[in-house]
PDB file of N, CA and C in Angstrom:
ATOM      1  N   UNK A   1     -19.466   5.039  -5.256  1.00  0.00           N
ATOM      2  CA  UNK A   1     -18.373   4.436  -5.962  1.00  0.00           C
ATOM      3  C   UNK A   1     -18.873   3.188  -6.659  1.00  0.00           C
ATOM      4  N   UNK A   2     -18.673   3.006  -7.790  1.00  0.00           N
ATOM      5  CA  UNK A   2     -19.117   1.824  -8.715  1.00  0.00           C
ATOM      6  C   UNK A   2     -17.743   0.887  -8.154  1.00  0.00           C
ATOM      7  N   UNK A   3     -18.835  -0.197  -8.429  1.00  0.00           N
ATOM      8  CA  UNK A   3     -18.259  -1.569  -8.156  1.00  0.00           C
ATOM      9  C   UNK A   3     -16.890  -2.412  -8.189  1.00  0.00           C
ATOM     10  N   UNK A   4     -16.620  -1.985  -9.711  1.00  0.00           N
ATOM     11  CA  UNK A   4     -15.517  -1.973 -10.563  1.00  0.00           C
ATOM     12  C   UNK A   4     -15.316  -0.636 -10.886  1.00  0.00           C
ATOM     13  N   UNK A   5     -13.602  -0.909  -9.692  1.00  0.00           N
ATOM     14  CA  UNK A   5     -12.963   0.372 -10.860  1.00  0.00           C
ATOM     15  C   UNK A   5     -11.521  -0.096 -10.104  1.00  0.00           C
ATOM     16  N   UNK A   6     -10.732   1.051 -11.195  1.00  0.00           N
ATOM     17  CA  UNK A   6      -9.289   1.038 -10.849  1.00  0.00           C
ATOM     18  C   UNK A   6      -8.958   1.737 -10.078  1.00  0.00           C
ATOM     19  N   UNK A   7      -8.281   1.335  -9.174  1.00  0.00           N
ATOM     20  CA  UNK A   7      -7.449   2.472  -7.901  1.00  0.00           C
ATOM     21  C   UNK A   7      -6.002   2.666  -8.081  1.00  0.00           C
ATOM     22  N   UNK A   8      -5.655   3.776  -7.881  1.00  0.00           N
ATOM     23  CA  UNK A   8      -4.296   3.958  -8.115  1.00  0.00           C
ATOM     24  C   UNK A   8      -3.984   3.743  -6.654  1.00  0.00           C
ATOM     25  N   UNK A   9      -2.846   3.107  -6.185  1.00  0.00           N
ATOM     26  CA  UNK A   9      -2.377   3.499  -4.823  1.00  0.00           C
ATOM     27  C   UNK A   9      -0.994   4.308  -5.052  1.00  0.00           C
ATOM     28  N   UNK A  10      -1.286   5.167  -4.008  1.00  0.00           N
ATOM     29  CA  UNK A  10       0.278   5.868  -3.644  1.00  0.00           C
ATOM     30  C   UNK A  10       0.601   5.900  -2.620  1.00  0.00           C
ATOM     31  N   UNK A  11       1.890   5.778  -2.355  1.00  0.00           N
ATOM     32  CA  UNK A  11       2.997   4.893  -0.782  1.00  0.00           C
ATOM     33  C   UNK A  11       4.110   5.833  -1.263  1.00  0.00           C
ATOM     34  N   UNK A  12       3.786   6.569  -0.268  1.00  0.00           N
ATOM     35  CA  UNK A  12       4.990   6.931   0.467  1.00  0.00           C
ATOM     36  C   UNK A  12       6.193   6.405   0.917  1.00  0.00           C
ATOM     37  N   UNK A  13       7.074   6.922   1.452  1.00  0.00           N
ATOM     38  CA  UNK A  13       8.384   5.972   1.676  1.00  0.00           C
ATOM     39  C   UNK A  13       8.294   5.116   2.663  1.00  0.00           C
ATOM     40  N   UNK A  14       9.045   3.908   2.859  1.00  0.00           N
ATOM     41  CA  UNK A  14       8.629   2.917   3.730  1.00  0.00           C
ATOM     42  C   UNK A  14       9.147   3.344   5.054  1.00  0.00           C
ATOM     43  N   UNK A  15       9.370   2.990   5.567  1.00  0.00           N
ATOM     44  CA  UNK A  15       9.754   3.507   7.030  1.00  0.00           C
ATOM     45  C   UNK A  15      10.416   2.199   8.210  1.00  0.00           C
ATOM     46  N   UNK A  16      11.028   2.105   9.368  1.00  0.00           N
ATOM     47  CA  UNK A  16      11.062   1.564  10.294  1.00  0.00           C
ATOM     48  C   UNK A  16      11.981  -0.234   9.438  1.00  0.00           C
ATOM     49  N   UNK A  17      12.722   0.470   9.081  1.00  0.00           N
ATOM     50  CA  UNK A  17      14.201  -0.995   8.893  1.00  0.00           C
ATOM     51  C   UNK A  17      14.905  -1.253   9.854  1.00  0.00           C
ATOM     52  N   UNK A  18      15.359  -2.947   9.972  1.00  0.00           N
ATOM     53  CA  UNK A  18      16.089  -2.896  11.172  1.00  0.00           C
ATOM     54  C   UNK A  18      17.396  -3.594  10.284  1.00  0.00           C
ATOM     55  N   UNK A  19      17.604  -4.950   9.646  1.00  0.00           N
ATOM     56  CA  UNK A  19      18.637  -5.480   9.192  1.00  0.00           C
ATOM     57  C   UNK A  19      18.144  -6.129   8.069  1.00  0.00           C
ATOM     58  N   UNK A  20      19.106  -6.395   6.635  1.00  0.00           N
ATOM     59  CA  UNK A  20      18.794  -7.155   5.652  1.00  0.00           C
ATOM     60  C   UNK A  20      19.074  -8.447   6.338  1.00  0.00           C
ATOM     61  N   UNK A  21      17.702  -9.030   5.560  1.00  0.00           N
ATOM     62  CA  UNK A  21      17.715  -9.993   4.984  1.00  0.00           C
ATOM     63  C   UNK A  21      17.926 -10.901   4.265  1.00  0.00           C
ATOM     64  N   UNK A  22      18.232 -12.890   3.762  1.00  0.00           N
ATOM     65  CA  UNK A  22      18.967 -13.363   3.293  1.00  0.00           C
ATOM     66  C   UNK A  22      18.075 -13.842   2.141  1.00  0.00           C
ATOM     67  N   UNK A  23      16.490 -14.074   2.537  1.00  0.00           N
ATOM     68  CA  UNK A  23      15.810 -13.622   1.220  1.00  0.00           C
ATOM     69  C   UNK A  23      14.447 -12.737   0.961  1.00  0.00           C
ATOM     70  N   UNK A  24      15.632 -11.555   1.239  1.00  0.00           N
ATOM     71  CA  UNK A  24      14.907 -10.509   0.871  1.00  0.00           C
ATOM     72  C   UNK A  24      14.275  -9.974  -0.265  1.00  0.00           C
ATOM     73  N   UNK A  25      12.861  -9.284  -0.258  1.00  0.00           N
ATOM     74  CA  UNK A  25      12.464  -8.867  -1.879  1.00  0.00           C
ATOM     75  C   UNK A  25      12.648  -7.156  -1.596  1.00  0.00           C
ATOM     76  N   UNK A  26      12.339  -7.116  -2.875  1.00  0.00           N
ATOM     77  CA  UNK A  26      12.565  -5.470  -3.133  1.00  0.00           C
ATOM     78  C   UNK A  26      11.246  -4.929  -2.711  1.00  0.00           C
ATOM     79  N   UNK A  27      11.674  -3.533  -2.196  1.00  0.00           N
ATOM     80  CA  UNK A  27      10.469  -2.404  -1.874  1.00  0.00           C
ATOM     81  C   UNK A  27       9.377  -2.553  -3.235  1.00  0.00           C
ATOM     82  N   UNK A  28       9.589  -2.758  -4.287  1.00  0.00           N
ATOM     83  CA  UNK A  28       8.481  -2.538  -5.219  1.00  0.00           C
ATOM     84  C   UNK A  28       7.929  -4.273  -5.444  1.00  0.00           C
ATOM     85  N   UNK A  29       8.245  -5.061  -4.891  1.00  0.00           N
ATOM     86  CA  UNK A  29       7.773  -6.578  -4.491  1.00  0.00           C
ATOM     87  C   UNK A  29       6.111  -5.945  -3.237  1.00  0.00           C
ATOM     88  N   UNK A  30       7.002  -5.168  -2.354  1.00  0.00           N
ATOM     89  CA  UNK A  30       6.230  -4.889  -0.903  1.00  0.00           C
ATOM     90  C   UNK A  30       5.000  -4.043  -1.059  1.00  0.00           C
ATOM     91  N   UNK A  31       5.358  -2.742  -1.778  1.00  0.00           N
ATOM     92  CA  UNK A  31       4.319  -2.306  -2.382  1.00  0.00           C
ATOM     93  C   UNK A  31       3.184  -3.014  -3.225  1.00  0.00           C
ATOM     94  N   UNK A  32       3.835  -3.906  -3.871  1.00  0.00           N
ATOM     95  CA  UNK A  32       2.738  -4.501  -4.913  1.00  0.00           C
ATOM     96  C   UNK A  32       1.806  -5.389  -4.108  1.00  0.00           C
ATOM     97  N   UNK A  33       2.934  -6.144  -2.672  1.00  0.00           N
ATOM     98  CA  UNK A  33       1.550  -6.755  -2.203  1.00  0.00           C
ATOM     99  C   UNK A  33       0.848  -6.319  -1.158  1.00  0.00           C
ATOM    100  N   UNK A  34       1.290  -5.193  -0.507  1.00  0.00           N
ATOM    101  CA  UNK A  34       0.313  -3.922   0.045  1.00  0.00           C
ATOM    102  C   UNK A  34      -0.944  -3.520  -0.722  1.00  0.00           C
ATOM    103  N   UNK A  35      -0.659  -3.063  -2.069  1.00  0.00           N
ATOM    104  CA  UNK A  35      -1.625  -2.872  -3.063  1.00  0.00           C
ATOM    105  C   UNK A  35      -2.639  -3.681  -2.776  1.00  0.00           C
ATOM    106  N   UNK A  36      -2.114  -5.243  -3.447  1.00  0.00           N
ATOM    107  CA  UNK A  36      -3.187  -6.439  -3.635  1.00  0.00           C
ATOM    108  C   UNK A  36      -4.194  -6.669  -2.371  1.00  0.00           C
ATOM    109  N   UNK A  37      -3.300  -6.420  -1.221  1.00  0.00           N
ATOM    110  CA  UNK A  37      -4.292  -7.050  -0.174  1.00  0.00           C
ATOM    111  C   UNK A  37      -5.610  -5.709   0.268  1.00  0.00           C
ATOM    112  N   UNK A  38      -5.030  -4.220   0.351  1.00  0.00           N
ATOM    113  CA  UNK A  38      -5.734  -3.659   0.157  1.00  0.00           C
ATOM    114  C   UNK A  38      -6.987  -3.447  -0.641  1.00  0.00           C
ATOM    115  N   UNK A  39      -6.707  -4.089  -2.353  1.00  0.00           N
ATOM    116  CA  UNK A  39      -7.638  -3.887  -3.379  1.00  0.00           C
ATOM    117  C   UNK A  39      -8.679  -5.323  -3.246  1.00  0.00           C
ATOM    118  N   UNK A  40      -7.975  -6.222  -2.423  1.00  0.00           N
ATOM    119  CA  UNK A  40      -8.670  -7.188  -1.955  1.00  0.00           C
ATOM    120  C   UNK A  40     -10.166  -6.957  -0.664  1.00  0.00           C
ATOM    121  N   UNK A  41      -8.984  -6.705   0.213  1.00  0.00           N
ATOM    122  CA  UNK A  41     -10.158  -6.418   1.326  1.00  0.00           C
ATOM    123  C   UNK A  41     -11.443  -5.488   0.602  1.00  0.00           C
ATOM    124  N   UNK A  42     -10.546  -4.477  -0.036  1.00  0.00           N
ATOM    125  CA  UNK A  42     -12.116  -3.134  -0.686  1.00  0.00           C
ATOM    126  C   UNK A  42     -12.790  -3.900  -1.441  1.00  0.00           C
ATOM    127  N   UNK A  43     -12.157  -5.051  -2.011  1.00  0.00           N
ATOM    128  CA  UNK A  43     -12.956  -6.360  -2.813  1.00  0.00           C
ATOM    129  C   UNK A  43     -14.347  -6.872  -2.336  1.00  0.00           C
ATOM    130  N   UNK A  44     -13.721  -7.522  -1.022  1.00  0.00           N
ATOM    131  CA  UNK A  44     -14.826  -8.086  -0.550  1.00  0.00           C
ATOM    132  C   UNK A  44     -15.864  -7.232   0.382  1.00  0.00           C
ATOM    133  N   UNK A  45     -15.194  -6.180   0.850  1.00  0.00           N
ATOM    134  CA  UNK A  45     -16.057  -5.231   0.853  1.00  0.00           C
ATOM    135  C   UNK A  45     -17.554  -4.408   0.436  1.00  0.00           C
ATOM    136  N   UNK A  46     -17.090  -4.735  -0.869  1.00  0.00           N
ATOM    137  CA  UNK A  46     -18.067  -3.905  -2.031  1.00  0.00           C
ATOM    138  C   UNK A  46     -18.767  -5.384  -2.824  1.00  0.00           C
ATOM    139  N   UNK A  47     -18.311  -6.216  -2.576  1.00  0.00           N
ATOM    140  CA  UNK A  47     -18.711  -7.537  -2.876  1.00  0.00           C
ATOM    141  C   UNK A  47     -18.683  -7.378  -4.866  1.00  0.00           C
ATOM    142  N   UNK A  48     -17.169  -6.808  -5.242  1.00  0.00           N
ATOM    143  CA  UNK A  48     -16.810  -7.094  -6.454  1.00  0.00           C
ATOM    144  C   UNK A  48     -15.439  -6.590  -6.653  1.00  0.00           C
ATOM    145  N   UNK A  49     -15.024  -7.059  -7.494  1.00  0.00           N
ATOM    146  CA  UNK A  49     -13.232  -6.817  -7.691  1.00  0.00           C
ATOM    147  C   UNK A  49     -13.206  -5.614  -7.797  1.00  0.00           C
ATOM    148  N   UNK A  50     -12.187  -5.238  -7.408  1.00  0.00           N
ATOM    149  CA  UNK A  50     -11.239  -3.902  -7.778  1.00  0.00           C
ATOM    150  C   UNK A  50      -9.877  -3.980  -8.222  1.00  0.00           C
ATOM    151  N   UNK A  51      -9.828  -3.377  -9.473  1.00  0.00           N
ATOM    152  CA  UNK A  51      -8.304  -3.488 -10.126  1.00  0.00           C
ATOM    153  C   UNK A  51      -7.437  -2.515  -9.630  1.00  0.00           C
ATOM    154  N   UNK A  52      -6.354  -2.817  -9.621  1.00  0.00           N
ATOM    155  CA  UNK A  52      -5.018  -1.908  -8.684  1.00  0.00           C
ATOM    156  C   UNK A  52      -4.341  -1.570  -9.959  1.00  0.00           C
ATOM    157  N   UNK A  53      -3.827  -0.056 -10.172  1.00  0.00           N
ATOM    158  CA  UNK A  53      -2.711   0.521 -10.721  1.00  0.00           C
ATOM    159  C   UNK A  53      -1.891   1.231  -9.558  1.00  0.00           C
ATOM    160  N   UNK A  54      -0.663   0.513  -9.778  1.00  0.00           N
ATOM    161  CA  UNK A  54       0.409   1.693  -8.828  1.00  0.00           C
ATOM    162  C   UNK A  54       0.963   2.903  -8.984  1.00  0.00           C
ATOM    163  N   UNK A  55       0.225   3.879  -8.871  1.00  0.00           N
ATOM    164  CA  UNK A  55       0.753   5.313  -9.295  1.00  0.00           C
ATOM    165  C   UNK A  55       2.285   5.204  -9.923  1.00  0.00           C
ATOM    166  N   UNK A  56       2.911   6.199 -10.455  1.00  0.00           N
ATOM    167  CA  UNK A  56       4.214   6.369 -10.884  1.00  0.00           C
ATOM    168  C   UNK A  56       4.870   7.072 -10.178  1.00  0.00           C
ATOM    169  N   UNK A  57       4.073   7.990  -9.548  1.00  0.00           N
ATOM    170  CA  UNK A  57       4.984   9.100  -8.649  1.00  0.00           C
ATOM    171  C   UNK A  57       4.969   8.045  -6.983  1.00  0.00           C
ATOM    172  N   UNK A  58       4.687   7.299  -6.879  1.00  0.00           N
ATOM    173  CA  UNK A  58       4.652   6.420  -5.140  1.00  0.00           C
ATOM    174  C   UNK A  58       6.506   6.492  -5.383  1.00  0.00           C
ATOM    175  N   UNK A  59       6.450   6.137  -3.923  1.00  0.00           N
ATOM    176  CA  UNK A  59       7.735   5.928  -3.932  1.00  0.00           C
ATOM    177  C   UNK A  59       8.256   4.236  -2.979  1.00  0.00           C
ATOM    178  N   UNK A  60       8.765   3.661  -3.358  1.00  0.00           N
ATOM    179  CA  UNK A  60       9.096   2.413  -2.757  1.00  0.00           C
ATOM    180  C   UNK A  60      10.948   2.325  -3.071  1.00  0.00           C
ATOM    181  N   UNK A  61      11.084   1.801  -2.095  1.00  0.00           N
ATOM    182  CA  UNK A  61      12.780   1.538  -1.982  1.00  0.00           C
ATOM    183  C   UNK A  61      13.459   0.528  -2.713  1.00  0.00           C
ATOM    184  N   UNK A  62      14.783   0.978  -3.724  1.00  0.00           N
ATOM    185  CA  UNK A  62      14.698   0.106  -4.747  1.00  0.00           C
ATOM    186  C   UNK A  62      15.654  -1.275  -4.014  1.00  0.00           C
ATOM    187  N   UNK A  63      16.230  -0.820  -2.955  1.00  0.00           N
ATOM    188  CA  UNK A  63      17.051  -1.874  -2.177  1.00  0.00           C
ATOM    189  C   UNK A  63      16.090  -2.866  -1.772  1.00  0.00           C
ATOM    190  N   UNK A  64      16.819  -4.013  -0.963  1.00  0.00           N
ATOM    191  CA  UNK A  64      16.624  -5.407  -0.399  1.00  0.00           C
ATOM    192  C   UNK A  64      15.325  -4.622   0.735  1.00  0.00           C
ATOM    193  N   UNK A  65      14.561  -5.356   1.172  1.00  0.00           N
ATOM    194  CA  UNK A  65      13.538  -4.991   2.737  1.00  0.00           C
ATOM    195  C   UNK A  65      14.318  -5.851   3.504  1.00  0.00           C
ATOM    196  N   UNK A  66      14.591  -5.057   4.714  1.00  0.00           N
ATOM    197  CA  UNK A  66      14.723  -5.822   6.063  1.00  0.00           C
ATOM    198  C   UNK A  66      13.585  -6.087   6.694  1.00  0.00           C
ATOM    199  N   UNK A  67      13.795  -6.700   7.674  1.00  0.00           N
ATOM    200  CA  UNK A  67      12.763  -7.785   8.389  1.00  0.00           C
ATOM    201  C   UNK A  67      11.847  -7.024   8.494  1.00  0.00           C
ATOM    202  N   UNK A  68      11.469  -5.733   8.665  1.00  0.00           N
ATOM    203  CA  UNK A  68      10.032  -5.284   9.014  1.00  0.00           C
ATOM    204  C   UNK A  68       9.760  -3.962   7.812  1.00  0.00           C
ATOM    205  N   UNK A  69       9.186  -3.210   7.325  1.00  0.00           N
ATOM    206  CA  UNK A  69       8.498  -1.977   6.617  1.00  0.00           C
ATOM    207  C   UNK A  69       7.242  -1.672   7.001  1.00  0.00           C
ATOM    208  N   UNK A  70       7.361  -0.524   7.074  1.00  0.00           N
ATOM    209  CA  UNK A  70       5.899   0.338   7.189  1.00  0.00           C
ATOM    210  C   UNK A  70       5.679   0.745   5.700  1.00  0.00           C
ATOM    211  N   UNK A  71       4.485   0.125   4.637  1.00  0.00           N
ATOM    212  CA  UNK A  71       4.090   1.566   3.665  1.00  0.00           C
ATOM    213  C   UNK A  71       2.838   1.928   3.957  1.00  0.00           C
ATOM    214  N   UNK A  72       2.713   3.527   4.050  1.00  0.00           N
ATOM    215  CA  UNK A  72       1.491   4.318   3.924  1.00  0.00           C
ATOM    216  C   UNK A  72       0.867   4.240   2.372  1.00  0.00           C
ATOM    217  N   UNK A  73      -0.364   3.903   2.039  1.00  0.00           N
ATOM    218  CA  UNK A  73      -1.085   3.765   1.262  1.00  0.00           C
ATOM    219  C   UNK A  73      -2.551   4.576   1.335  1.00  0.00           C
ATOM    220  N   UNK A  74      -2.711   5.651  -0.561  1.00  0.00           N
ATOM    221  CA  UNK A  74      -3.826   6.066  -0.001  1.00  0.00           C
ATOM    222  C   UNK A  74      -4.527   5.652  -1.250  1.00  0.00           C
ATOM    223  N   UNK A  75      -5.586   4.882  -1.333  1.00  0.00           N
ATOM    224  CA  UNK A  75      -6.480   4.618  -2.651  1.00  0.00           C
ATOM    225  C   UNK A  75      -7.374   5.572  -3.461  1.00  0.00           C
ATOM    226  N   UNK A  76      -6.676   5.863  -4.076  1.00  0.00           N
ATOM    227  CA  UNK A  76      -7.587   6.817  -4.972  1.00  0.00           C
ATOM    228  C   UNK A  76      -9.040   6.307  -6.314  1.00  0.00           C
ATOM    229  N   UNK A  77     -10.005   7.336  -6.430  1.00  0.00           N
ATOM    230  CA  UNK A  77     -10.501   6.794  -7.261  1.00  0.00           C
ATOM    231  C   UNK A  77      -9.780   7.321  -8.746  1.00  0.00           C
ATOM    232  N   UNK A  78      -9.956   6.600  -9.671  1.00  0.00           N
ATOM    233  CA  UNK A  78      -9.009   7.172 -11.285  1.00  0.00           C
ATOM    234  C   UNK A  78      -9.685   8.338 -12.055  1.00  0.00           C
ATOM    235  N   UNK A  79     -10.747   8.522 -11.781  1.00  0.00           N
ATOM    236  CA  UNK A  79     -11.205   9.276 -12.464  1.00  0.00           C
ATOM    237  C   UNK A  79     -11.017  10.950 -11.563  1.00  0.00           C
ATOM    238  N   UNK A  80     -11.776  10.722 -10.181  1.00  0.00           N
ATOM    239  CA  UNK A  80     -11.822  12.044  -9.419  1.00  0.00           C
ATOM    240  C   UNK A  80     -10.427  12.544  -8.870  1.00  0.00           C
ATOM    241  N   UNK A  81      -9.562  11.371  -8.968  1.00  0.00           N
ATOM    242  CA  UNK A  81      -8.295  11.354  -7.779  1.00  0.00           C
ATOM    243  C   UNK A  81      -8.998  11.796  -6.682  1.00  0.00           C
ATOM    244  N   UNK A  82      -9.801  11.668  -6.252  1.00  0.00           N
ATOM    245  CA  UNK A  82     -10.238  11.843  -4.715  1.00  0.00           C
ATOM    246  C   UNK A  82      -9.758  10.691  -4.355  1.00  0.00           C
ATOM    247  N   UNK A  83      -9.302  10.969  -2.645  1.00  0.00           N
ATOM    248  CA  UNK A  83      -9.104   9.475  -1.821  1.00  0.00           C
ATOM    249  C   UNK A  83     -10.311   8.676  -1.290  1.00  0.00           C
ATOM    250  N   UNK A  84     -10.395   7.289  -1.497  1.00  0.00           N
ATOM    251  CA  UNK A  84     -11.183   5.945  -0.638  1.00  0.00           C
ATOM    252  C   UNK A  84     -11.249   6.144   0.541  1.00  0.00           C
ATOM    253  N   UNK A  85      -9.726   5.157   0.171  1.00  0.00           N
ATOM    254  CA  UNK A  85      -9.057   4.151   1.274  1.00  0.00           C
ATOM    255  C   UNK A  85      -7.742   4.639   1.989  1.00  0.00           C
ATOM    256  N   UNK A  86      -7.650   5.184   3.002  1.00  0.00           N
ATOM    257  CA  UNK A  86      -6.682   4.893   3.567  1.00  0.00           C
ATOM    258  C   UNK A  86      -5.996   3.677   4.363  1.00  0.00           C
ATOM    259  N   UNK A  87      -4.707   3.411   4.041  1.00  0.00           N
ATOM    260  CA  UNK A  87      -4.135   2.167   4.931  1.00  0.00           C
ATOM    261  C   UNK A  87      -2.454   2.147   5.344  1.00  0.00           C
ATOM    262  N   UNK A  88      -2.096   1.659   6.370  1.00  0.00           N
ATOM    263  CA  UNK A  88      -0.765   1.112   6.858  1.00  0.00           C
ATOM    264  C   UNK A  88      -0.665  -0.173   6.501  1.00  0.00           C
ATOM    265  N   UNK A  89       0.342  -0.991   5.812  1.00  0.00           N
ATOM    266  CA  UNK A  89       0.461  -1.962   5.704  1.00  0.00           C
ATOM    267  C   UNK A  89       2.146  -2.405   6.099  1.00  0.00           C
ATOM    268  N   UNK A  90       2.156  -3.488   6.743  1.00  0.00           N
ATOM    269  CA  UNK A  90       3.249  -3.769   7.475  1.00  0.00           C
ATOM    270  C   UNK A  90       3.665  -5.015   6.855  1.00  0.00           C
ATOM    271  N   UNK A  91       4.864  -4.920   6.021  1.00  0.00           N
ATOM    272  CA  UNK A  91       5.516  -6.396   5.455  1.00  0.00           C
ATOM    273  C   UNK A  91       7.263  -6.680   5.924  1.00  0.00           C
ATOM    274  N   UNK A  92       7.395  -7.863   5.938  1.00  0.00           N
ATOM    275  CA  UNK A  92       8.331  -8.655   6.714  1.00  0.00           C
ATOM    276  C   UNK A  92       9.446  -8.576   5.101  1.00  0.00           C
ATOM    277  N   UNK A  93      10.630  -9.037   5.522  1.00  0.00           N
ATOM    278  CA  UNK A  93      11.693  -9.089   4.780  1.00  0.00           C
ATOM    279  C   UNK A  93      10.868  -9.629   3.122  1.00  0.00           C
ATOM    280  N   UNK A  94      10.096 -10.848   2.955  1.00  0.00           N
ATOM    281  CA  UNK A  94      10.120 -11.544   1.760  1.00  0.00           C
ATOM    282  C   UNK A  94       8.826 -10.762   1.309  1.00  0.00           C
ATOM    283  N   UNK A  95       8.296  -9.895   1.626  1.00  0.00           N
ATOM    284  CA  UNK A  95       7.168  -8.738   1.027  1.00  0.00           C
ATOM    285  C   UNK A  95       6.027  -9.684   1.236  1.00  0.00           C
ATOM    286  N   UNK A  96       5.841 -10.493   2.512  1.00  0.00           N
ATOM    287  CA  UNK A  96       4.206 -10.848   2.730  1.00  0.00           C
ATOM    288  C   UNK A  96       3.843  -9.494   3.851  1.00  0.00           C
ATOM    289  N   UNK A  97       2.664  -9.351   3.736  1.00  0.00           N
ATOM    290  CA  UNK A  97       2.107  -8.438   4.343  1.00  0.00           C
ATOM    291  C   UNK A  97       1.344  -9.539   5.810  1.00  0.00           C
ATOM    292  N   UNK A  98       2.118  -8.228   6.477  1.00  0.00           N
ATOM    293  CA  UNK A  98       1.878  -8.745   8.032  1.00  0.00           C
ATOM    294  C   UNK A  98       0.978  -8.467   8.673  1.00  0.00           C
ATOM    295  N   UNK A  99       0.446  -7.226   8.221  1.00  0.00           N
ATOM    296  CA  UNK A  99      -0.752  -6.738   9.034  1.00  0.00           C
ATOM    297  C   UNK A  99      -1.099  -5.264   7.951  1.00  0.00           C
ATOM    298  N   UNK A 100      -2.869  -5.053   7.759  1.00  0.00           N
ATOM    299  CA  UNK A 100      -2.930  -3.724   6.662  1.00  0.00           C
ATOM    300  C   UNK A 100      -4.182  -3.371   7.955  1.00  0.00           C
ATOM    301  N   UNK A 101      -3.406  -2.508   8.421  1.00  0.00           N
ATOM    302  CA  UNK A 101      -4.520  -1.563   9.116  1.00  0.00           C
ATOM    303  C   UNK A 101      -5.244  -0.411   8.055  1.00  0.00           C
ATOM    304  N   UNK A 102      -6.492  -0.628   7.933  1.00  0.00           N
ATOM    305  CA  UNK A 102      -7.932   0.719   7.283  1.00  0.00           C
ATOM    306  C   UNK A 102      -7.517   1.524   8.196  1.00  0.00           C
ATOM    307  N   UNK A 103      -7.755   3.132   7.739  1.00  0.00           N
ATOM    308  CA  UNK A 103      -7.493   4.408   8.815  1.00  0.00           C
ATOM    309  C   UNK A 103      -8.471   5.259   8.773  1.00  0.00           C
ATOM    310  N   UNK A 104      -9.050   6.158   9.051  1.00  0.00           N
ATOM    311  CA  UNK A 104     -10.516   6.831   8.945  1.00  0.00           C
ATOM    312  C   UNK A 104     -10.017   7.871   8.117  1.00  0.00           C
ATOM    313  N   UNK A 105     -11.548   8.390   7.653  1.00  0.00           N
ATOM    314  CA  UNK A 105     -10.953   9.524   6.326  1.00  0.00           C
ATOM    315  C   UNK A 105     -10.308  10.530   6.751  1.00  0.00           C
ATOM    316  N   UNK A 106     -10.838  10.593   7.849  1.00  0.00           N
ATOM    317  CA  UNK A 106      -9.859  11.987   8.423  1.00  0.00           C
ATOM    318  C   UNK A 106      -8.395  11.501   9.013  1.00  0.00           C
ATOM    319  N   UNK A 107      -7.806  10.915   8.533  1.00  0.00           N
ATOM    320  CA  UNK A 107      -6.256  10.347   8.911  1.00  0.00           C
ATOM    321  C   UNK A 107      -5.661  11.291   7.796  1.00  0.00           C
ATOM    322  N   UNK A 108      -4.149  11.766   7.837  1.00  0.00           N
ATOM    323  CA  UNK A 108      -3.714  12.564   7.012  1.00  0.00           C
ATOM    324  C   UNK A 108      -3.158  12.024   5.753  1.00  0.00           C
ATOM    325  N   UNK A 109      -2.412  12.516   4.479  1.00  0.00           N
ATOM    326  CA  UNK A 109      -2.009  11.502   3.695  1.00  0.00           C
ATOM    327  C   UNK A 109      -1.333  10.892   3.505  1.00  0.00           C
ATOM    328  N   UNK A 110      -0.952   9.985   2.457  1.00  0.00           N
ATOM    329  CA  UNK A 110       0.374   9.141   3.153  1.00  0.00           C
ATOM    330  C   UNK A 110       1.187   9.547   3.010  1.00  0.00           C
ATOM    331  N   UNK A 111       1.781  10.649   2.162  1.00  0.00           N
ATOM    332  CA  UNK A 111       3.037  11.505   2.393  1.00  0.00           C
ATOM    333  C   UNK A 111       3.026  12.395   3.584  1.00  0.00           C
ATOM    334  N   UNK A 112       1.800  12.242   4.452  1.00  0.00           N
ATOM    335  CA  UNK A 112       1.943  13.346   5.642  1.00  0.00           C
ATOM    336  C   UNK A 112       2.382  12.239   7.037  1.00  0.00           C
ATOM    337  N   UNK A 113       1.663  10.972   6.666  1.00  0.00           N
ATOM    338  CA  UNK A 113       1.871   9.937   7.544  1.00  0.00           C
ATOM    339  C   UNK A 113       3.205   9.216   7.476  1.00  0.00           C
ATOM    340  N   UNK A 114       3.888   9.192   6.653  1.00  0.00           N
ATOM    341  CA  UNK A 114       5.493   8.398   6.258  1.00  0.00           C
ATOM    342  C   UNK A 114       6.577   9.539   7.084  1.00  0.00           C
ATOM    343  N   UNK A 115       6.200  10.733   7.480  1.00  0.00           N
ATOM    344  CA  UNK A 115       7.305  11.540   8.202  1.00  0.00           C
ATOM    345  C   UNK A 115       7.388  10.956   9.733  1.00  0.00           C
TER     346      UNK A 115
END
């Protein structure tokens, strides 16, 4: 994989809500910074940036996030659409990311992991 490149991520539906929040961001706030921290870590990883596109077909919730979300994330490369990166990323009501667990390649995809 070259150094620089663009990854599409695709996220599945979020999962595991408990109550809104008073300042809550939107599912496509949560996704975006799932994305970033992911395209980050593979950043320093590879010891050079990686640019993030968010697929069109992902799906993120257009309502408020309550206090906790699960999105499944799988990084693709743009050219092969083969998958990277797999990841779970866990964000709190205001879309900071709480925790992005890496998953091994053999983890299933994230539309198989969001059921």
């Amino acid at each position: 994989m070259k150094a620089r490149k663009t990854l599409a991520m695709m996220c599945a539906a979020a999962t595991s809500f408990i109550h809104l929040g008073a300042d809550a961001a939107s599912g496509m706030d949560a996704l975006e910074a799932c994305a970033s921290a992911l395209a980050r870590e593979m950043s320093t990883a590879q010891g050079a940036g990686i640019q993030v596109r968010i697929s069109d077909d992902s799906v993120a919730p257009s309502r408020r996030l309550d206090a906790r979300a699960i999105y499944h994330l799988d990084a693709r490369d743009p050219r092969s659409n083969e998958i990277v990166a797999k990841a779970d990323c866990a964000v709190d009501s205001r879309a900071r990311v709480k925790s992005l667990v890496r998953l091994p390649d053999d983890a299933p995809e994230a539309a198989e992991r969001s059921l």
